[in-house]
Protein backbone atom coordinates (compact mmCIF):
# COMPACT_ATOMS: atom_id res chain seq x y z
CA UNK A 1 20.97 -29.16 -94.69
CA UNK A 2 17.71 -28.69 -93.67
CA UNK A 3 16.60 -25.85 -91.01
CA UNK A 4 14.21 -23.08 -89.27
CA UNK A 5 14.38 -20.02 -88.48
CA UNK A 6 12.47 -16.94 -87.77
CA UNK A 7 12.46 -14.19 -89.83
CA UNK A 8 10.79 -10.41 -90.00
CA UNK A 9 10.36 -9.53 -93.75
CA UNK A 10 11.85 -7.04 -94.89
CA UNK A 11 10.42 -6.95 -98.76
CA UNK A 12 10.04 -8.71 -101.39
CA UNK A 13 10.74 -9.22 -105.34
CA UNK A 14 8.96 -11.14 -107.81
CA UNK A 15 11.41 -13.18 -109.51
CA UNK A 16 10.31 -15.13 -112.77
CA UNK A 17 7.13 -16.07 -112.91
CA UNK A 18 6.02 -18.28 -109.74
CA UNK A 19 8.58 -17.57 -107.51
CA UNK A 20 9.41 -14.35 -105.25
CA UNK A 21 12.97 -13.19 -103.07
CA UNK A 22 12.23 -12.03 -99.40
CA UNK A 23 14.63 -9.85 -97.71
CA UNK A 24 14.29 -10.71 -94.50
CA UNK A 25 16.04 -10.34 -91.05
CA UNK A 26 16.46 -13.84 -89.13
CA UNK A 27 17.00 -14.50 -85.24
CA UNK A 28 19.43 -17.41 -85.97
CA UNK A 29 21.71 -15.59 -88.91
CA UNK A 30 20.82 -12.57 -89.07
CA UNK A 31 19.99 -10.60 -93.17
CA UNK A 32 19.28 -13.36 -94.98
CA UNK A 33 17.11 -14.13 -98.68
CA UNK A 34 14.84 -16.52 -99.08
CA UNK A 35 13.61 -17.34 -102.77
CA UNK A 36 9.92 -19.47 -102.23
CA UNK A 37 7.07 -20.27 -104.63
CA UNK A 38 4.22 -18.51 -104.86
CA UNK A 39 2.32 -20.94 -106.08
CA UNK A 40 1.33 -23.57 -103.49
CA UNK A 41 0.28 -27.34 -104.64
CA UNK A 42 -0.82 -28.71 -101.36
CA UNK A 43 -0.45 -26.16 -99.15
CA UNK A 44 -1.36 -22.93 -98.45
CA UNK A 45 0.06 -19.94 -100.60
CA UNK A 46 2.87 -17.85 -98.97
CA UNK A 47 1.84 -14.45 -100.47
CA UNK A 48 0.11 -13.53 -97.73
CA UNK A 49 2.83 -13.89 -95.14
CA UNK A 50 4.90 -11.91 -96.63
CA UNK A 51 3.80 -8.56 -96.35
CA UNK A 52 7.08 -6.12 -94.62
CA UNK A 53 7.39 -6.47 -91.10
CA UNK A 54 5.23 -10.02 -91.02
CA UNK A 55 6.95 -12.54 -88.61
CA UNK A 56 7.26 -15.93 -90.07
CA UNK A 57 8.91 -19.16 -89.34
CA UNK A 58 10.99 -20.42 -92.43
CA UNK A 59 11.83 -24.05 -93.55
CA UNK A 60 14.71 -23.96 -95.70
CA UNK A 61 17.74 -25.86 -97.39
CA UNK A 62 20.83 -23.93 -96.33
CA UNK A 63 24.19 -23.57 -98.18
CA UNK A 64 26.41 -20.87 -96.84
CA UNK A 65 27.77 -20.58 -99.99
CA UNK A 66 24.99 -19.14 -101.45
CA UNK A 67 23.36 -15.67 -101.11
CA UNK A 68 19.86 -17.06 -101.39
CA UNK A 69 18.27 -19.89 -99.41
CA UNK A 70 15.95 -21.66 -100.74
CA UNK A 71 12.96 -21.90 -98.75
CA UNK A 72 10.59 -25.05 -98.66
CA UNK A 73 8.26 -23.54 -96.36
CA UNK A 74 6.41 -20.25 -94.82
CA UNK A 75 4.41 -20.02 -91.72
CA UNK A 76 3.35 -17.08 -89.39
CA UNK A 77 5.12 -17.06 -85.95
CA UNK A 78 2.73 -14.15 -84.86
CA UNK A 79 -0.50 -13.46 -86.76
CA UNK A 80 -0.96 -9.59 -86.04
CA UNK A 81 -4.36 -8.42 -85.11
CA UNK A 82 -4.22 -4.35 -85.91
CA UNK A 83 -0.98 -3.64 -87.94
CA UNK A 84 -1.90 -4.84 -91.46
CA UNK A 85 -5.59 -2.97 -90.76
CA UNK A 86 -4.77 0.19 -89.10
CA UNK A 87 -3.04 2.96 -91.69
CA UNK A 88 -1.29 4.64 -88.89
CA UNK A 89 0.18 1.21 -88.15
CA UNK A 90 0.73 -0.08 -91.48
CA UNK A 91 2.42 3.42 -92.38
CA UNK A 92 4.90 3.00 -89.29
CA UNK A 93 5.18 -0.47 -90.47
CA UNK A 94 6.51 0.26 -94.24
CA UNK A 95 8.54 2.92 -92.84
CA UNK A 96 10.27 0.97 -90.24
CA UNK A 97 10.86 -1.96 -92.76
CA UNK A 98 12.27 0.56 -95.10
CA UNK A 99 14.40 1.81 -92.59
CA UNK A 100 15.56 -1.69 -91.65
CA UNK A 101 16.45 -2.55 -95.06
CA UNK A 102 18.95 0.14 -95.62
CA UNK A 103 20.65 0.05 -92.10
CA UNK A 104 20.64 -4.14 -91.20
CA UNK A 105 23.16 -4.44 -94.10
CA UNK A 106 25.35 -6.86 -91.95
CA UNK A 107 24.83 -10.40 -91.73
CA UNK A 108 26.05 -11.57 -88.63
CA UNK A 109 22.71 -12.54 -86.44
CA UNK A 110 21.90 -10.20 -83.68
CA UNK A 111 19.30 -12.41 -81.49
CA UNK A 112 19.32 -9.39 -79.10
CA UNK A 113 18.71 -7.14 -81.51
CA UNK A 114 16.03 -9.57 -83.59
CA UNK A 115 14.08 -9.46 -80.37
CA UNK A 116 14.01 -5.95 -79.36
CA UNK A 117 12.33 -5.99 -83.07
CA UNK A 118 9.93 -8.58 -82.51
CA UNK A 119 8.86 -7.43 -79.21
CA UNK A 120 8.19 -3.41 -80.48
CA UNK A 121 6.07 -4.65 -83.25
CA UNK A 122 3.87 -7.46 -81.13
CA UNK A 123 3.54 -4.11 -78.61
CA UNK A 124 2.65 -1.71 -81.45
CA UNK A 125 0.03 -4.66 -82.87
CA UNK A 126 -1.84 -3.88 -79.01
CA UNK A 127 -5.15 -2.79 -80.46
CA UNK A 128 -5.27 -0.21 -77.42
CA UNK A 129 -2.20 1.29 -78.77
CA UNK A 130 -2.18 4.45 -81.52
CA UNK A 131 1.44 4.23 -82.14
CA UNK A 132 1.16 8.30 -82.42
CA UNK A 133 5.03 8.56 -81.00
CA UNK A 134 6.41 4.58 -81.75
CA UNK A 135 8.68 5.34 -84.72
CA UNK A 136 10.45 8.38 -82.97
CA UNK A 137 11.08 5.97 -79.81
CA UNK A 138 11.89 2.81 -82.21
CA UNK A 139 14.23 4.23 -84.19
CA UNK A 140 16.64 5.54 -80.97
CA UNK A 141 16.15 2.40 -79.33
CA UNK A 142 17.13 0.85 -82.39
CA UNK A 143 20.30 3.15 -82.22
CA UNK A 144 21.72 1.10 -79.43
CA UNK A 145 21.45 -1.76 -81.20
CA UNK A 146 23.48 -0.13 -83.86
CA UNK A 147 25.95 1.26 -82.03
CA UNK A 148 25.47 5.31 -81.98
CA UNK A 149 22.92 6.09 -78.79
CA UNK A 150 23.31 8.85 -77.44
CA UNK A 151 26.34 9.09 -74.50
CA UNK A 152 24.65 11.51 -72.44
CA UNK A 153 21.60 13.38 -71.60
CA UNK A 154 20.25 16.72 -71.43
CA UNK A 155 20.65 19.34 -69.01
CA UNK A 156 20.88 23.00 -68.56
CA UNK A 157 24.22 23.43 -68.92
CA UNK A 158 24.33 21.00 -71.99
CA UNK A 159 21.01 21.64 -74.10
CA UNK A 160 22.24 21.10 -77.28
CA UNK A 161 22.18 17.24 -79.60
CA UNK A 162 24.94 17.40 -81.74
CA UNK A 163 24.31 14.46 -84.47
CA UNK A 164 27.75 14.53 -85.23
CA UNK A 165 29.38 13.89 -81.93
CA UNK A 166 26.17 11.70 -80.79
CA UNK A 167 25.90 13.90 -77.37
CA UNK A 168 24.25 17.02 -75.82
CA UNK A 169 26.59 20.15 -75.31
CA UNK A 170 26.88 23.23 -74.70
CA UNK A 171 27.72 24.32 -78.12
CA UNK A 172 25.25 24.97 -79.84
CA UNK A 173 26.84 26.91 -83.05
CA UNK A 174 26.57 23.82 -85.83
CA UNK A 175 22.95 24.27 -86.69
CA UNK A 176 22.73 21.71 -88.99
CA UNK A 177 23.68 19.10 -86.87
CA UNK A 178 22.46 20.55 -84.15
CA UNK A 179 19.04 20.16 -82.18
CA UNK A 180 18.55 22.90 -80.21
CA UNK A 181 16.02 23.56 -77.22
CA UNK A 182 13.08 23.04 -77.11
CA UNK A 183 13.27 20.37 -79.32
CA UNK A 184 16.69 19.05 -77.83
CA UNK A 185 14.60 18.21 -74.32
CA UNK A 186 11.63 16.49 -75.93
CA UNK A 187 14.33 14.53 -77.92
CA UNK A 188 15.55 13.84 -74.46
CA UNK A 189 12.27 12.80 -73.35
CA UNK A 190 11.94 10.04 -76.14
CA UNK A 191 15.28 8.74 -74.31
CA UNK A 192 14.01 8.87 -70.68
CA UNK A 193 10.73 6.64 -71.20
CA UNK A 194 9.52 3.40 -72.50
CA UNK A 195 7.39 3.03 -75.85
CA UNK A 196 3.76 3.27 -73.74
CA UNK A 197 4.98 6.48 -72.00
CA UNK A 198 6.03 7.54 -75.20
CA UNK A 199 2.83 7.18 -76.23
CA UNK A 200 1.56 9.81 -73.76
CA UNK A 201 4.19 12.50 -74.54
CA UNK A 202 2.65 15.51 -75.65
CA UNK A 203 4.27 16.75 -78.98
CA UNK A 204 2.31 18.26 -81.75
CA UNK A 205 2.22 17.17 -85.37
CA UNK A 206 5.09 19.93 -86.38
CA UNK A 207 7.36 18.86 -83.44
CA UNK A 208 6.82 15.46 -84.21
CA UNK A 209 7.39 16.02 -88.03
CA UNK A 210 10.93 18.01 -87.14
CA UNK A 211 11.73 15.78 -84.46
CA UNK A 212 11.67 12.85 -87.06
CA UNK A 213 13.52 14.67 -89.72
CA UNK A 214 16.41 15.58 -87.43
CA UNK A 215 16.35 11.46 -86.08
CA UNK A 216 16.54 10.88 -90.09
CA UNK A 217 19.54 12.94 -90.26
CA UNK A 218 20.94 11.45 -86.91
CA UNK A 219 20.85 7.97 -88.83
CA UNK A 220 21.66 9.82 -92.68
CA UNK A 221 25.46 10.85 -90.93
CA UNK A 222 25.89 6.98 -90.14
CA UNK A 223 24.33 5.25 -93.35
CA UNK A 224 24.92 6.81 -96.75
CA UNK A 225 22.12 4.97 -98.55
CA UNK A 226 19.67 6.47 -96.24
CA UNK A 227 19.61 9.42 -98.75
CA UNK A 228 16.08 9.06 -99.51
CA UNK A 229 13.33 7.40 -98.16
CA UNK A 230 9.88 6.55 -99.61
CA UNK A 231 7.56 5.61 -97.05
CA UNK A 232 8.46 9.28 -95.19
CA UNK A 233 6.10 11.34 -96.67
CA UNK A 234 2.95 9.16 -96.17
CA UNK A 235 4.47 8.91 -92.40
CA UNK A 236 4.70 12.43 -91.86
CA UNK A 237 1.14 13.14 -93.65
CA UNK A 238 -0.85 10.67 -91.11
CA UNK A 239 0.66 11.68 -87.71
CA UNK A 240 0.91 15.75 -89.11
């Protein structure tokens, strides 16, 4: 049965020798492979649609019973004007995409959750926007989504995150799932605003670098295939 959807690639695999899989994430049913040609006859080549993160609209023959769909035909929903051209933004980009892939493992479609997605990276692709702060305030947005968002919020009398319990306390004596202050209250502050306050918030290249690692290990205690990831290091060397 012939339908559409739209889908945020993941990655992709080159499988024999004209075709390629594409992990993607779909509005309509959520993780979901494609396999497609790359090698057009009348029309135009895929390959360049499916960079990670791209936003496509897919044509495709689907049988439930199989864990690939194959796909008849590739189109951009949204052509991006600064993420595939900016490193800062491609770097968030493969980062964000890696991150996806090891934590949508579900496949049960999400449409709130496919648009919160769509709608960060068409606001990221704003050419006025740097992005300095974006994958800090992504990935705890994207935390509700999952299901592990913080339940409270900073204050004096609790200004310690404990990863572990997903809250601040007052106990601040497990330091490795701990953030403590001051870090605990910009933490807080990536909470309390919006991605283009965000944007404004004034943390340094070693807060941001520690502030990421500890959001890492906020999402490592949840998803045990989160034990490495690739894309972190070229992350943390362009917004050092």
């Amino acid at each position: 049965m012939k339908q559409k959807t739209q889908a945020i690639i993941l990655n992709t695999a080159k499988y024999g020798e004209n075709k390629l899989i594409i992990n993607s994430y779909t509005r309509e049913y959520g993780r979901m492979g494609f396999i497609v040609s790359a090698i057009a006859a009348k029309k135009a080549s895929p390959l360049p649609y499916c960079q990670p993160l791209f936003q496509n609209e897919v044509e495709f023959n689907y049988n439930p019973t199989r864990d690939l769909q194959q796909a008849k035909s590739l189109s951009p929903a949204y052509a991006y004007l600064s993420i595939p051209y900016k490193t800062a933004k491609s770097s968030i980009a493969f980062f964000i995409a890696e991150v996806l892939r090891k934590t949508l493992v579900f496949t049960e479609k999400n449409i709130g959750l496919y648009d919160f997605i769509s709608a960060s990276l068409k606001m990221l692709d704003i050419p006025e926007i740097k992005g300095t702060n974006f994958h800090l305030k992504f990935l705890m947005t994207l935390s509700k989504y999952l299901g592990f968002y913080p339940a409270n919020r900073y204050s004096q009398t609790t200004p310690y995150f404990d990863i572990e319990k997903s809250k601040f306390t007052d106990n601040g004596h497990n330091t490795h799932f701990i953030i403590s202050p001051p870090y605990s209250q910009m933490f807080d502050q990536l909470l309390d605003n919006e991605f283009t306050p965000c944007e404004n918030l004034k943390i340094t290249g070693n807060d941001r670098s520690f502030l990421l690692n500890k959001i890492i290990d906020y999402y490592k205690y949840r998803f045990e295939n989160i034990n490495t990831i690739n894309s972190l290091d070229v992350l943390q060397m362009v917004f050092h």
